[in-house]
N, C-alpha and C. Protein backbone atom coordinates (compact mmCIF):
# COMPACT_ATOMS: atom_id res chain seq x y z
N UNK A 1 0.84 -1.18 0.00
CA UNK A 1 0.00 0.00 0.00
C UNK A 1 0.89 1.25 0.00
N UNK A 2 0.40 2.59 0.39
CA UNK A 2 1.07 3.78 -0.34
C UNK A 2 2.06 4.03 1.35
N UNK A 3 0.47 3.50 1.90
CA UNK A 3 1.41 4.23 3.92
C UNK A 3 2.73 3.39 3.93
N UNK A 4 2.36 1.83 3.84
CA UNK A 4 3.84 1.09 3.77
C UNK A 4 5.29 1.13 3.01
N UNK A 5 4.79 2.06 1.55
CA UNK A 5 5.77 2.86 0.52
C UNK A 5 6.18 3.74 1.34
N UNK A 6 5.71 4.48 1.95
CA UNK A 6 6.29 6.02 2.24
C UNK A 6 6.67 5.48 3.78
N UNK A 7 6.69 4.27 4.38
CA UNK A 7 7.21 4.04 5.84
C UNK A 7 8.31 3.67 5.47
N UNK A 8 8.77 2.72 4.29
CA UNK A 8 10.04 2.29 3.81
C UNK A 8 10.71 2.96 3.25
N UNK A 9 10.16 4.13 2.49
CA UNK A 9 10.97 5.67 1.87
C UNK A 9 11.19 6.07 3.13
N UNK A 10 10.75 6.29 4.28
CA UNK A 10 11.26 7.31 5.62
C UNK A 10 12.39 6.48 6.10
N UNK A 11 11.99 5.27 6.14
CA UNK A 11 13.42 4.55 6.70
C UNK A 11 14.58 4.80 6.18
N UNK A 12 14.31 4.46 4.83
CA UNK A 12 15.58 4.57 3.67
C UNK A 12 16.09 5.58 4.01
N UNK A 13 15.39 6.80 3.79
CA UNK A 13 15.87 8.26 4.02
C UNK A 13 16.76 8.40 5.39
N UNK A 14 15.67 8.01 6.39
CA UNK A 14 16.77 8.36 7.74
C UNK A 14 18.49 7.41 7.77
N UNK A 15 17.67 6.13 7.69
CA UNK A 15 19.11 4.93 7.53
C UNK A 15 20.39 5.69 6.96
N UNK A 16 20.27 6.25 5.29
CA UNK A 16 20.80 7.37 4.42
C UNK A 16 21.33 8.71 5.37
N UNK A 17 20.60 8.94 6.11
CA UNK A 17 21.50 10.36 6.88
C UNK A 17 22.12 10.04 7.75
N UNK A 18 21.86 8.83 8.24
CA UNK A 18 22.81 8.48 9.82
C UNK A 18 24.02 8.03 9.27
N UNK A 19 24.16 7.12 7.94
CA UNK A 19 25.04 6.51 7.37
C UNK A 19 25.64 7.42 6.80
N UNK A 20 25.72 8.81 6.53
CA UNK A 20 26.41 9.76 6.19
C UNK A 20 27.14 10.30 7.10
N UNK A 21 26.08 10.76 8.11
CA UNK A 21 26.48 11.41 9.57
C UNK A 21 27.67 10.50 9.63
N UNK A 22 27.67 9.10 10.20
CA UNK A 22 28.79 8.55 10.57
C UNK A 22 30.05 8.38 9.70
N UNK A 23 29.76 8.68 8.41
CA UNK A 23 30.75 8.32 7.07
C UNK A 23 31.68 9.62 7.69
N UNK A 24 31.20 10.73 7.71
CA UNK A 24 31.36 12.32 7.53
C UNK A 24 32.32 12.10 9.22
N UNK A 25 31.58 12.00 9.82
CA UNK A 25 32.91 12.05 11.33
C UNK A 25 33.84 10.94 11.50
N UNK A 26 33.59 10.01 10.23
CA UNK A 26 34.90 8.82 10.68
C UNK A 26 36.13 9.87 9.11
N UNK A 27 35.36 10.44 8.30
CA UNK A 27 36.28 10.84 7.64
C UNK A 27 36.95 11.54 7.99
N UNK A 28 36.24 12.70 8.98
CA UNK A 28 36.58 14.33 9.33
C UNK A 28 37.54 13.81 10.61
N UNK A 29 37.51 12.75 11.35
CA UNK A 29 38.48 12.02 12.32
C UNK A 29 37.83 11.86 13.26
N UNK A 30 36.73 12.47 13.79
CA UNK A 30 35.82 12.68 15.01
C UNK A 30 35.87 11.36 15.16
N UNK A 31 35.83 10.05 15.00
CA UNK A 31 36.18 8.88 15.88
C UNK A 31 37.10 8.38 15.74
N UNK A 32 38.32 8.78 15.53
CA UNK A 32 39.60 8.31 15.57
C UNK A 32 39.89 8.55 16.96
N UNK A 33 41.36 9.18 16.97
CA UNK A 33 42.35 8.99 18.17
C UNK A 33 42.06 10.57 19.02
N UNK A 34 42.23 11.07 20.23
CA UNK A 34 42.00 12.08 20.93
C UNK A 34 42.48 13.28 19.95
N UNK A 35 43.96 12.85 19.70
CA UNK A 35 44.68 14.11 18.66
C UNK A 35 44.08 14.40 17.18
N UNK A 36 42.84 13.12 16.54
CA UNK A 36 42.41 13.79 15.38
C UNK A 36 41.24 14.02 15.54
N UNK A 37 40.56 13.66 16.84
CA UNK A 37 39.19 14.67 17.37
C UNK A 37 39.70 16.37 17.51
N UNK A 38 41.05 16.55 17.90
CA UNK A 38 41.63 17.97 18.52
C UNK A 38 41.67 18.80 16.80
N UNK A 39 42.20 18.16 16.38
CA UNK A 39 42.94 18.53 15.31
C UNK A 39 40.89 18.80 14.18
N UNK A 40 40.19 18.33 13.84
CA UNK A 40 39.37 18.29 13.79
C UNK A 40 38.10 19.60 14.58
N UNK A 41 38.41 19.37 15.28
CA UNK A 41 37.55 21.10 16.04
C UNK A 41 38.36 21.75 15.80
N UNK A 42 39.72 22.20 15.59
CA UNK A 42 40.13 23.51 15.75
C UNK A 42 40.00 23.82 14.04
N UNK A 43 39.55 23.00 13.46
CA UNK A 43 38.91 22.85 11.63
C UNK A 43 37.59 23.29 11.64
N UNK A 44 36.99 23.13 12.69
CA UNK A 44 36.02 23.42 12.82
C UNK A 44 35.63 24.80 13.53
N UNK A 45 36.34 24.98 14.21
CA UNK A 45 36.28 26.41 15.11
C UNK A 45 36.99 27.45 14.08
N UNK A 46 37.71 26.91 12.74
CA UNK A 46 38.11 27.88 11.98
C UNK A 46 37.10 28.27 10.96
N UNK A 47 36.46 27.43 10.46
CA UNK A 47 35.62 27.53 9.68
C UNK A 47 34.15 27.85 9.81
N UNK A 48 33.80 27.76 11.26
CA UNK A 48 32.33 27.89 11.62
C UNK A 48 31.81 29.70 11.24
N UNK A 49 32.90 30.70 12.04
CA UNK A 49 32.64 31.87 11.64
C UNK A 49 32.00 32.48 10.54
N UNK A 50 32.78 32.17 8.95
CA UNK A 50 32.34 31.75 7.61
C UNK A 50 31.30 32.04 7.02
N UNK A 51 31.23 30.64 7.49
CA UNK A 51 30.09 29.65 7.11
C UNK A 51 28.69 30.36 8.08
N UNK A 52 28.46 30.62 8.98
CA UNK A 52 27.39 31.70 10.22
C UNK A 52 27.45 32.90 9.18
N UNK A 53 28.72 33.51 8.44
CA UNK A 53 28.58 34.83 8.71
C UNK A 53 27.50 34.98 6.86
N UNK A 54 28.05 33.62 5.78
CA UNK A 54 27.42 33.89 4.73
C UNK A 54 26.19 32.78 4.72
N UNK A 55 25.58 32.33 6.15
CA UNK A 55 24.26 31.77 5.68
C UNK A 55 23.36 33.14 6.37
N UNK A 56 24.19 33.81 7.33
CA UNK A 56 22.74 35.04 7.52
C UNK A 56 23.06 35.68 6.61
N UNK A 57 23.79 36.22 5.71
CA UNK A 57 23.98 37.03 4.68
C UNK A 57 22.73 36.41 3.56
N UNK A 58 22.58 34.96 3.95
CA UNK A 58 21.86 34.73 2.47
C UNK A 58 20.38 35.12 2.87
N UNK A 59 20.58 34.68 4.22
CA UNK A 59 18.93 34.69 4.70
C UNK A 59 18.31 36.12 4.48
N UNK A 60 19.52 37.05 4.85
CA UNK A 60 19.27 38.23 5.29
C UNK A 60 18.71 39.50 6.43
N UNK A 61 19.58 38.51 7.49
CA UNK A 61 19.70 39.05 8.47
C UNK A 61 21.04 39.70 8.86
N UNK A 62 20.59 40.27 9.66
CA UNK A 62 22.33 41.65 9.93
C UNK A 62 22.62 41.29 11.22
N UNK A 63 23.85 40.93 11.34
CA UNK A 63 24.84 40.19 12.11
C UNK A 63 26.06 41.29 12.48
N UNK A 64 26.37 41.87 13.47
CA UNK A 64 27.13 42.64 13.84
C UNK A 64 28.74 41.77 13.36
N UNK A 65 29.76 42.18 12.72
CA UNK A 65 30.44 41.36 12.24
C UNK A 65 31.97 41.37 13.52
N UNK A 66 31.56 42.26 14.28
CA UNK A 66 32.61 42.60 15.33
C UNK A 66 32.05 40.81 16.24
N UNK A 67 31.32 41.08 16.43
CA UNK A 67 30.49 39.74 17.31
C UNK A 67 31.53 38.36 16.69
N UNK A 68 31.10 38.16 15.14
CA UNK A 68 30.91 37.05 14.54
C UNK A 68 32.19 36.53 14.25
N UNK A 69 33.22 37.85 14.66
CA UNK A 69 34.60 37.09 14.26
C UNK A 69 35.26 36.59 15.51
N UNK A 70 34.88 36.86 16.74
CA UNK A 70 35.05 36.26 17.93
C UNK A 70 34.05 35.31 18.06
N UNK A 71 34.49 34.00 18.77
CA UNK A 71 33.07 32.78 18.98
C UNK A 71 33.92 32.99 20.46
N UNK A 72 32.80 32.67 21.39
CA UNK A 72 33.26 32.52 23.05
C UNK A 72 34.43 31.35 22.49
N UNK A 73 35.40 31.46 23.82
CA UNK A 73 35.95 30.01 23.98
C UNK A 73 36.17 29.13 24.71
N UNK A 74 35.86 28.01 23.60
CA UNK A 74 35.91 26.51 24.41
C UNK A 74 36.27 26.65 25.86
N UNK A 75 35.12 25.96 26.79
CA UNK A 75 35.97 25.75 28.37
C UNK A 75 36.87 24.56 28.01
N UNK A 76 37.74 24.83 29.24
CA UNK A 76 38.58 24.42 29.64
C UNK A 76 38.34 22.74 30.80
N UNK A 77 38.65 21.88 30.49
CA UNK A 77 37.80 20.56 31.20
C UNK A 77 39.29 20.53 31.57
N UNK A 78 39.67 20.19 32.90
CA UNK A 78 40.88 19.07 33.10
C UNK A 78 40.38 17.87 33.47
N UNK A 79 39.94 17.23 32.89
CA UNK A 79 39.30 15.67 33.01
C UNK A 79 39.62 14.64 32.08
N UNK A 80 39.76 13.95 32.21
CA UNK A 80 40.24 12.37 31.35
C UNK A 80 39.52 11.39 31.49
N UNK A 81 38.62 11.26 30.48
CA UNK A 81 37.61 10.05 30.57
C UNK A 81 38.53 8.36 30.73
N UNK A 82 39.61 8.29 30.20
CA UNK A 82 40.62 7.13 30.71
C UNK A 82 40.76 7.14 31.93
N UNK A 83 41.13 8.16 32.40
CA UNK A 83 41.40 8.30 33.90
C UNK A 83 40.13 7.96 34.96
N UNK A 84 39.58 8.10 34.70
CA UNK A 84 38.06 8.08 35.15
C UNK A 84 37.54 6.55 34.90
N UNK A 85 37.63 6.18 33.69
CA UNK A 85 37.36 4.78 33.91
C UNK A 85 38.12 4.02 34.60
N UNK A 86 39.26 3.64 34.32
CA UNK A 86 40.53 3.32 35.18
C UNK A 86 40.22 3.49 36.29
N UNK A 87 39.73 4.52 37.01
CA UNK A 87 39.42 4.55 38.74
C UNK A 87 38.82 3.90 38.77
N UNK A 88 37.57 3.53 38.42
CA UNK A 88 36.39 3.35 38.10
C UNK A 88 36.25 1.97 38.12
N UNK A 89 36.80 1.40 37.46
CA UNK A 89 37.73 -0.37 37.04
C UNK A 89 38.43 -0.55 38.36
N UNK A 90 39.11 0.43 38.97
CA UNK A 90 40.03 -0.04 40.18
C UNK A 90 39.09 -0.15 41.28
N UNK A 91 38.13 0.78 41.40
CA UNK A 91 37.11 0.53 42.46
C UNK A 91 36.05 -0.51 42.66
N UNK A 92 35.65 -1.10 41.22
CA UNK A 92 35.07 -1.77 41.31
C UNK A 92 35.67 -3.48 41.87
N UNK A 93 36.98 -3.28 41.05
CA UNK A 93 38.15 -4.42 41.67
C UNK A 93 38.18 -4.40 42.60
N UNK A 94 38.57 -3.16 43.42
CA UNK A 94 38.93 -3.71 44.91
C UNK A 94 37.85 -3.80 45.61
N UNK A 95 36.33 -3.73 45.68
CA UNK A 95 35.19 -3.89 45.99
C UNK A 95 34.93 -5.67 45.51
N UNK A 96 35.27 -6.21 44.74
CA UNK A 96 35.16 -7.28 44.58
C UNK A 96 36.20 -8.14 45.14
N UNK A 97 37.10 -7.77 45.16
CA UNK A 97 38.38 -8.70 46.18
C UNK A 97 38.31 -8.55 47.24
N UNK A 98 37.38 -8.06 48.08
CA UNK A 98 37.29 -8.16 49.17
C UNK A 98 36.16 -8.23 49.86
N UNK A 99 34.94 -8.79 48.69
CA UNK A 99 33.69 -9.27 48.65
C UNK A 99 33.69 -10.51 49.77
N UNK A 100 34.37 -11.29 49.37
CA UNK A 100 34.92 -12.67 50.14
C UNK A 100 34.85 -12.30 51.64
N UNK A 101 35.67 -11.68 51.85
CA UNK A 101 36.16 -11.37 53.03
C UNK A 101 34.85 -10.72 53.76
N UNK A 102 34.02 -9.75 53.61
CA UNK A 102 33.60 -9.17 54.25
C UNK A 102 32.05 -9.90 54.45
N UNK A 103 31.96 -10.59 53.05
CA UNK A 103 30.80 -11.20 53.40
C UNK A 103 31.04 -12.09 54.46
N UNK A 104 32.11 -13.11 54.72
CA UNK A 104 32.26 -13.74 56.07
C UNK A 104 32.06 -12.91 57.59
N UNK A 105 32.62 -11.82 57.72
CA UNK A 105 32.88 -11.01 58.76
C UNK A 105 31.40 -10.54 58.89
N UNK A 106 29.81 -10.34 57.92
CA UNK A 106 29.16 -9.94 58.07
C UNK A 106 28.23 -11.58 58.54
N UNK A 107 28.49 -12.39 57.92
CA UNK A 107 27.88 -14.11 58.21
C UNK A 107 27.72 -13.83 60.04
N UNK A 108 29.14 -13.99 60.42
CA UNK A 108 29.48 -13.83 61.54
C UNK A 108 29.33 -13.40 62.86
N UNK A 109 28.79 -11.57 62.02
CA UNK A 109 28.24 -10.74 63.02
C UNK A 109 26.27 -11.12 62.78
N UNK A 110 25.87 -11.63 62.13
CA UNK A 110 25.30 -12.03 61.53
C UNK A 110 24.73 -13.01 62.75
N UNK A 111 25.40 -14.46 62.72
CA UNK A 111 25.18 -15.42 63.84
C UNK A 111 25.07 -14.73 65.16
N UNK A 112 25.92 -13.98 65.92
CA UNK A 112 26.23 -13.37 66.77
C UNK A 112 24.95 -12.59 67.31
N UNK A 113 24.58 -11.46 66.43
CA UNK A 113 23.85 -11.40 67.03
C UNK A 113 22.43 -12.12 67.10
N UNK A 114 22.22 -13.58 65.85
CA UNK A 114 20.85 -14.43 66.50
C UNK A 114 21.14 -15.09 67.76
N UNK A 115 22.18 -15.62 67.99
CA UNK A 115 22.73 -16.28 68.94
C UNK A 115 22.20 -15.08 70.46
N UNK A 116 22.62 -13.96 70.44
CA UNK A 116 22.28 -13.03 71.12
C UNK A 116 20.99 -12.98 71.32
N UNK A 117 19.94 -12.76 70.39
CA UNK A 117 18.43 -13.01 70.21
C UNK A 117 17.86 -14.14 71.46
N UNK A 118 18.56 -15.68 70.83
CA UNK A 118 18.20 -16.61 71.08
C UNK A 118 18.26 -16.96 73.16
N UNK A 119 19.38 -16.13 73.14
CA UNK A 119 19.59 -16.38 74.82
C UNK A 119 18.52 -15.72 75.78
């Protein structure tokens, strides 16, 4: 029928933009290595100005051009998502190596106090 044509044209279509989307950031490096994500925005932070300053030009809106050649900048993160997992991995390790152990010491206090109950 025509609804089931045009449900399989919407698929196609979206399937088609995601499969670009991802073509376009494995080309541009965005999932490569940290240094060709870096290398990659500052391509991007060069070019965005541009590109802002001649799509309002087309639209035709007036854009103060003092504004448009400064973009705020990027914060500053000192964070390391490696680093962070890595803790993360270590905590969960040493929470498990000593699972053993504590579950006995809790058995224990455990008896102790039914034993306590029971008297």
């Amino acid at each position: 029928t025509v609804a089931s044509a045009f449900g399989s044209f919407r698929f196609v279509i979206k399937g088609s933009l995601a499969g670009t989307a991802i073509y376009v950031a494995y080309d541009q490096g965005l999932l490569g290595s940290g240094t060709q994500g870096a290398e990659a925005l500052k391509k991007a932070q060069a070019a965005l100005p541009p590109a802002i300053q001649e799509w309002t030009s087309y639209i035709g809106w007036e854009v103060r051009t003092v504004r448009m050649n400064r973009l705020p900048p990027t914060p500053k993160f000192d964070f390391s998502p490696s680093d962070s997992w890595n803790k993360g991995v270590q905590t969960v390790m040493s929470a498990l190596s000593v699972a053993p152990t504590r579950a006995c010491e809790y058995t224990v206090e455990g008896w102790k106090y039914v034993k306590d109950l029971v008297k």
